[in-house]
C-alpha atoms as a PDB file:
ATOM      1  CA  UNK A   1      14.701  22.595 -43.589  1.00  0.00           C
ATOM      2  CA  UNK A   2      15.572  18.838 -43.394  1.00  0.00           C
ATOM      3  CA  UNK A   3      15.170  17.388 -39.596  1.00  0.00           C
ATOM      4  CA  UNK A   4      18.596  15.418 -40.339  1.00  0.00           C
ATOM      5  CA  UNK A   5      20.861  17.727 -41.192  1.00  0.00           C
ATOM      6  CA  UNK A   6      19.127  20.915 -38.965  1.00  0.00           C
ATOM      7  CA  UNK A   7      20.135  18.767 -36.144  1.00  0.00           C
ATOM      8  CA  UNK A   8      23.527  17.184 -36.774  1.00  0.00           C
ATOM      9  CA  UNK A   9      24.610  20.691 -38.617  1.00  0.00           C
ATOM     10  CA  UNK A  10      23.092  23.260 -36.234  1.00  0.00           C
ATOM     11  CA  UNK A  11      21.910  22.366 -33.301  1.00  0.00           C
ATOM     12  CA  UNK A  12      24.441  19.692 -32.613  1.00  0.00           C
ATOM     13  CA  UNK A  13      27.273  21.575 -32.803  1.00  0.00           C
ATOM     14  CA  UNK A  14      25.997  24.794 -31.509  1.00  0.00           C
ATOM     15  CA  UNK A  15      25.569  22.611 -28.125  1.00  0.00           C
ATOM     16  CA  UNK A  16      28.726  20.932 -28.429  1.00  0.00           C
ATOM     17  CA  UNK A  17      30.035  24.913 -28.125  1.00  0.00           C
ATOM     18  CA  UNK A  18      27.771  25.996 -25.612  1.00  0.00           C
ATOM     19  CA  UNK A  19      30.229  25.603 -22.037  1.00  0.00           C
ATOM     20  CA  UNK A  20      27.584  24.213 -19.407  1.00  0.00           C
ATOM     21  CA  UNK A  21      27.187  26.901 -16.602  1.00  0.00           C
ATOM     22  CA  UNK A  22      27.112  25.194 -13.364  1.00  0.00           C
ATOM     23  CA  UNK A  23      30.623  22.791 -14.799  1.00  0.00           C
ATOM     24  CA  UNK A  24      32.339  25.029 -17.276  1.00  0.00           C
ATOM     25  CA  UNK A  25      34.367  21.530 -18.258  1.00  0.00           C
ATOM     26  CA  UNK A  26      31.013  20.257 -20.059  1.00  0.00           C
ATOM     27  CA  UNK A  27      29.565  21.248 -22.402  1.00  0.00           C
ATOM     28  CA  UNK A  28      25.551  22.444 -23.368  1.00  0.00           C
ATOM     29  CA  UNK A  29      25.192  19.231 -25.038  1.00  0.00           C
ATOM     30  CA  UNK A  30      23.117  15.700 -24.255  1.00  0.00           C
ATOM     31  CA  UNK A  31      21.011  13.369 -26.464  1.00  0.00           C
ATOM     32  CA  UNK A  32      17.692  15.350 -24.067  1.00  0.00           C
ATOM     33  CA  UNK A  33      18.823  19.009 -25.198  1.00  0.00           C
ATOM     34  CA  UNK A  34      19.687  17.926 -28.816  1.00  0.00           C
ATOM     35  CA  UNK A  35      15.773  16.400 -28.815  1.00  0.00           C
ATOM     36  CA  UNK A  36      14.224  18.856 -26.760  1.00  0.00           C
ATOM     37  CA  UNK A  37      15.433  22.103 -28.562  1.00  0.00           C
ATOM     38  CA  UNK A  38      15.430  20.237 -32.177  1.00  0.00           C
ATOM     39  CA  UNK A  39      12.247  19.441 -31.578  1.00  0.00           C
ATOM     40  CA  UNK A  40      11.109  23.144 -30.290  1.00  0.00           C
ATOM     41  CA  UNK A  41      12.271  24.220 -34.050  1.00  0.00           C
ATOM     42  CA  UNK A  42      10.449  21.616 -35.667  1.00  0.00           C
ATOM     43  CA  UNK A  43       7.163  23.216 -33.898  1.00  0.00           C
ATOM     44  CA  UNK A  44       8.202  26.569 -33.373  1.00  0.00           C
ATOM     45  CA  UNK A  45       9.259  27.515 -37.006  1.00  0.00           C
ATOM     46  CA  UNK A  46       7.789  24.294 -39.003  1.00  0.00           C
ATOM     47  CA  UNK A  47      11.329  22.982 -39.045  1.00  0.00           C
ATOM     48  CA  UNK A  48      12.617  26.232 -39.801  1.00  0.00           C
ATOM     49  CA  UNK A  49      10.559  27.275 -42.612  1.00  0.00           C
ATOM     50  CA  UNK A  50       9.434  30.594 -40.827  1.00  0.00           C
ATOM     51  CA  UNK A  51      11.820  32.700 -39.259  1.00  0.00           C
ATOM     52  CA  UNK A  52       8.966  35.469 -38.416  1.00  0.00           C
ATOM     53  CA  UNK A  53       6.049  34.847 -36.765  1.00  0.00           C
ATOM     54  CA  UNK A  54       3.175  33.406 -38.870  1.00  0.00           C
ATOM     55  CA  UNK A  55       0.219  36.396 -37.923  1.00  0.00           C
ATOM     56  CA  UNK A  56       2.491  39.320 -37.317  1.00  0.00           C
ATOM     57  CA  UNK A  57       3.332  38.463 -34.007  1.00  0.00           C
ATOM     58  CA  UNK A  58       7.138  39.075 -32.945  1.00  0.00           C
ATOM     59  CA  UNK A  59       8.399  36.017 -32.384  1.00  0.00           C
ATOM     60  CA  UNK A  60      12.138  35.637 -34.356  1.00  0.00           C
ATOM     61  CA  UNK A  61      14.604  32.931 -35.957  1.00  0.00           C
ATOM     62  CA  UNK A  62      13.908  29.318 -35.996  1.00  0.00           C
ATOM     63  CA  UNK A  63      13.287  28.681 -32.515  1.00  0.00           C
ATOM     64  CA  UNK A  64      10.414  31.913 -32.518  1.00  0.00           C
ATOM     65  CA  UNK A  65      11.704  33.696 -29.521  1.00  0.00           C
ATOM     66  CA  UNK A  66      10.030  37.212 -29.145  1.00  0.00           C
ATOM     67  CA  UNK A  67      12.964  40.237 -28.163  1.00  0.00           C
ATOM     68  CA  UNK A  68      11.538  40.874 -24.768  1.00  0.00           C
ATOM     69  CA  UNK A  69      12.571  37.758 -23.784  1.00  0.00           C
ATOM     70  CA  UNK A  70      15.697  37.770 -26.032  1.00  0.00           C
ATOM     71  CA  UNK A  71      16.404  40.549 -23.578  1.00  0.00           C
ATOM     72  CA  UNK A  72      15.781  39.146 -20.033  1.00  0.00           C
ATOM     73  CA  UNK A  73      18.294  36.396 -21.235  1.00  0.00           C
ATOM     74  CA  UNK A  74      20.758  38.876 -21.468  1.00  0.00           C
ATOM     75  CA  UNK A  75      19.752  40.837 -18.359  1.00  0.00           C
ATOM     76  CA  UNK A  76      19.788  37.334 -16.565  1.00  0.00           C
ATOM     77  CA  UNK A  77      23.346  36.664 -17.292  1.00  0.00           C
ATOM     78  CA  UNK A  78      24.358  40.333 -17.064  1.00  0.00           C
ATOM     79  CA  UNK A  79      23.163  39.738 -13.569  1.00  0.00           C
ATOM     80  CA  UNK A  80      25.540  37.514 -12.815  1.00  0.00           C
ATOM     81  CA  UNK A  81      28.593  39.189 -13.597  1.00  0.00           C
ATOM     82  CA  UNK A  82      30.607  37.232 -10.992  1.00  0.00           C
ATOM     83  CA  UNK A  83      30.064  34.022 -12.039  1.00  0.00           C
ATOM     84  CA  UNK A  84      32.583  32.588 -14.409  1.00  0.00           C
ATOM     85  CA  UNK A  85      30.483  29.530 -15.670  1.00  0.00           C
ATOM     86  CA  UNK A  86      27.512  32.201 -16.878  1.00  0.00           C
ATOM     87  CA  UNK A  87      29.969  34.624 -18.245  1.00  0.00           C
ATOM     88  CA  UNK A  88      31.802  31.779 -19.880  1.00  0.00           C
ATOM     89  CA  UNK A  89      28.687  30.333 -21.208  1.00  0.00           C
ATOM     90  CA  UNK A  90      27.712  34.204 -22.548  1.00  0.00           C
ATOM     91  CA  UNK A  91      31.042  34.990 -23.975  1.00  0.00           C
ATOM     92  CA  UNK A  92      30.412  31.567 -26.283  1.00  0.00           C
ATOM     93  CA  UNK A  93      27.018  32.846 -27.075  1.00  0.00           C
ATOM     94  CA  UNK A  94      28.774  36.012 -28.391  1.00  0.00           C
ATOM     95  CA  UNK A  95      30.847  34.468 -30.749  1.00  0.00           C
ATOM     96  CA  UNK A  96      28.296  33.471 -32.930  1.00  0.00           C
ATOM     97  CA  UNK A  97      27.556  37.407 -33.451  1.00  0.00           C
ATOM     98  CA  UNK A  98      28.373  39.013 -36.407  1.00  0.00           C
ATOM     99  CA  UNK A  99      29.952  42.824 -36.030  1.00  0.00           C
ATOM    100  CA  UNK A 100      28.963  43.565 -32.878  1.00  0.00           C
ATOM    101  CA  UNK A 101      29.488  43.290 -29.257  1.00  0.00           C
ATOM    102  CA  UNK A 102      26.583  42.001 -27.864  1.00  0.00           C
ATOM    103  CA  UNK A 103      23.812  39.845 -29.653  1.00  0.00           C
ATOM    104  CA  UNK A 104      20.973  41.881 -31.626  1.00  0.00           C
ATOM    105  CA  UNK A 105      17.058  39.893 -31.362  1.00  0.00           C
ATOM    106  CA  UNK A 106      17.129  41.088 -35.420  1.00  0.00           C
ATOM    107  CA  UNK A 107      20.117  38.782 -35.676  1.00  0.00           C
ATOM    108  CA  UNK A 108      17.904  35.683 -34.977  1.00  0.00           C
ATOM    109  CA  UNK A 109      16.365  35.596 -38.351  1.00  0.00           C
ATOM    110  CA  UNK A 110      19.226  34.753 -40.101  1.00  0.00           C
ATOM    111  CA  UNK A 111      21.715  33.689 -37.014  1.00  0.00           C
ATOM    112  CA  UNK A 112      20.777  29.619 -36.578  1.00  0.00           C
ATOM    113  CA  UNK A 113      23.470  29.480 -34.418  1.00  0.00           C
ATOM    114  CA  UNK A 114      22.576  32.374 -32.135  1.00  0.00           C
ATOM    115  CA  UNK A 115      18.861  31.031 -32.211  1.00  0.00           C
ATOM    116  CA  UNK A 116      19.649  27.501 -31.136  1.00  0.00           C
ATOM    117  CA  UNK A 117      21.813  29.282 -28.146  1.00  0.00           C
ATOM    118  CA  UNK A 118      19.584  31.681 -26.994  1.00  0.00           C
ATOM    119  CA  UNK A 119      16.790  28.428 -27.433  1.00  0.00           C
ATOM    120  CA  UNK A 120      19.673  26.304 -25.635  1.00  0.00           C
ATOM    121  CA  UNK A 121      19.770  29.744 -22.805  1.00  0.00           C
ATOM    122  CA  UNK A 122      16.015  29.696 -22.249  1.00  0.00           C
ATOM    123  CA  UNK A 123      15.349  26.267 -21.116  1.00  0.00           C
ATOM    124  CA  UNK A 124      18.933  26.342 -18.958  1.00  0.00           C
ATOM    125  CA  UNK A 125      17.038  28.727 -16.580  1.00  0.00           C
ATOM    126  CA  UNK A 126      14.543  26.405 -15.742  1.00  0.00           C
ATOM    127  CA  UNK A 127      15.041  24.352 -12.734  1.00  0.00           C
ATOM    128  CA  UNK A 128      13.187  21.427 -13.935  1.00  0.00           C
ATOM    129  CA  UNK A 129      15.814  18.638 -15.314  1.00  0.00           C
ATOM    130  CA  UNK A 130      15.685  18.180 -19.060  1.00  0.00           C
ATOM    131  CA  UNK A 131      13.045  15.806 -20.035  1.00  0.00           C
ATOM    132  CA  UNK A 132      13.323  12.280 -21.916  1.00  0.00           C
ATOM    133  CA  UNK A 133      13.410  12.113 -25.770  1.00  0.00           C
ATOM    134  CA  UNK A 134       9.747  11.001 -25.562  1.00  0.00           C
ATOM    135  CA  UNK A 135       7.520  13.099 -27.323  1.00  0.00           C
ATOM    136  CA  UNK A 136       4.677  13.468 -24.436  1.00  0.00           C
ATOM    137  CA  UNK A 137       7.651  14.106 -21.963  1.00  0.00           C
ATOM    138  CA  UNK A 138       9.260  17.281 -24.146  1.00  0.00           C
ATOM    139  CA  UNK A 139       5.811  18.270 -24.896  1.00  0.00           C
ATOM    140  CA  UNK A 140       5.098  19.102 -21.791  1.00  0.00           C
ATOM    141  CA  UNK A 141       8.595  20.690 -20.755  1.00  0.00           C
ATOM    142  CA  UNK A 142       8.203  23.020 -23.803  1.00  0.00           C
ATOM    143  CA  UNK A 143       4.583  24.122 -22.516  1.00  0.00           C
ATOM    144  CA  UNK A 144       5.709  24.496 -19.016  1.00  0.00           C
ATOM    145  CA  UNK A 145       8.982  26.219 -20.157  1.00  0.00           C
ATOM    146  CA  UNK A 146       8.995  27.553 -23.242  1.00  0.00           C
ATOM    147  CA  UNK A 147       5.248  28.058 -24.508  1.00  0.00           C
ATOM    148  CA  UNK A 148       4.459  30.016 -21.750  1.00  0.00           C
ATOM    149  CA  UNK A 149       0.451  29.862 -22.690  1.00  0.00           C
ATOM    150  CA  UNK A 150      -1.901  30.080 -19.841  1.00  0.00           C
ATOM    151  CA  UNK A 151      -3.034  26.972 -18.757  1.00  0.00           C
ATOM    152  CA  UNK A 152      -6.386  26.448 -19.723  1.00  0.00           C
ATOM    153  CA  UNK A 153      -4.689  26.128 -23.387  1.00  0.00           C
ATOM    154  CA  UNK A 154      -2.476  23.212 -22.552  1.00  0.00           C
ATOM    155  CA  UNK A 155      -3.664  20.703 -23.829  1.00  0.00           C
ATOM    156  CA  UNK A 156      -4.546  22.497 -27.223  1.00  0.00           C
ATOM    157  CA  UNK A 157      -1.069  23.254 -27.455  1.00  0.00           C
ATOM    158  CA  UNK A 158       0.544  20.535 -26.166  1.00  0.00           C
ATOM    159  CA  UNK A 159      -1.565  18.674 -28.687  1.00  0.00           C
ATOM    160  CA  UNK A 160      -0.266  21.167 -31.733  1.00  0.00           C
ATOM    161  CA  UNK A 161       2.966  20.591 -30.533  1.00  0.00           C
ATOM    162  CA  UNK A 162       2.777  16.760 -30.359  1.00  0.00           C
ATOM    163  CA  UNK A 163       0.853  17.153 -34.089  1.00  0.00           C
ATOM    164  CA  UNK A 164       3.944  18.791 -35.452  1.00  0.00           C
ATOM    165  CA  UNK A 165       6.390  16.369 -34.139  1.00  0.00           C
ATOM    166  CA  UNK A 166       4.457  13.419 -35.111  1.00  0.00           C
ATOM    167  CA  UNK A 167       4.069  14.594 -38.857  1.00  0.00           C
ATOM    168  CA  UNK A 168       7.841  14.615 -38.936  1.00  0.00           C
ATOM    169  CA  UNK A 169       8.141  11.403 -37.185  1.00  0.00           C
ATOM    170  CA  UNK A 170      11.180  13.002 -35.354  1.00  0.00           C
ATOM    171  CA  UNK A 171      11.324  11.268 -32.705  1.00  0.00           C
ATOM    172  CA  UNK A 172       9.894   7.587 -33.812  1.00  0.00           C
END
């Protein structure tokens, strides 16, 4: 998928809709989280060219999230039923589904929207703050956040991921 228009077609505007939990009167969206989960596609999926994981594993859609933790995102916000900025937040995540009430991880293959989202979701829960558009600076948030790799592999794949990026020359 072209880098240009996956990120000022998807993932721009899927952020732009995204209502920020903790201030419901913002939005999902800053130049870091357009970088950081544009960037996560570009590695994850090779720009969105595989929306299964290469080897069989079960990783889904464009930003490769596997349905167990497709799952504990939901269970995470159904867990906090009382709070309007997380219900808001979920009720914009669930417009993006197709037919149903509540999001399906099959729907991630072919739901961009609802992949960027749940992507958008995941690194929400961290507590770190969103990195700098540098490349070593998201590298490392996505292998502390996202990757979730044991650590004696970090620098292989923090070196994969910077390799992926840098072939693009996304974020020159």
């Amino acid at each position: 998928m072209n880098i240009e228009q996956l990120e000022k077609e998807i993932v721009e505007p899927m952020l732009h809709r995204m209502p920020y939990p903790y201030d419901t009167s913002t939005t999902c969206y800053s130049e870091k989280a357009l970088k950081l989960v544009t960037a996560t596609i570009i590695h994850e999926s090779d720009s969105g060219e595989y929306v299964k994981q290469v080897g069989g594993g079960p990783a889904l859609g464009i930003c490769q999230m596997e349905p167990d933790t497709f799952f504990d995102h939901e269970n995470y916000i159904d867990a906090r039923k009382t709070d309007s900025g997380w219900q808001e937040l979920w009720s914009a995540i669930r417009s993006n589904v197709i037919g149903r009430r509540y999001p399906d991880p099959e729907e991630l293959l072919w739901n961009n929207g609802l992949a960027v989202a749940m992507c958008r979701l995941h690194y929400l829960r961290s507590p770190e703050p969103l990195p700098e558009p540098e490349l070593d600076a998201i590298a490392d948030y996505w292998f502390d956040n996202y990757n979730r790799s044991p650590e004696k592999l970090r620098n292989e794949r923090i070196t994969a991921f910077e390799c992926s990026i840098d072939s693009t020359a996304y974020l020159d």
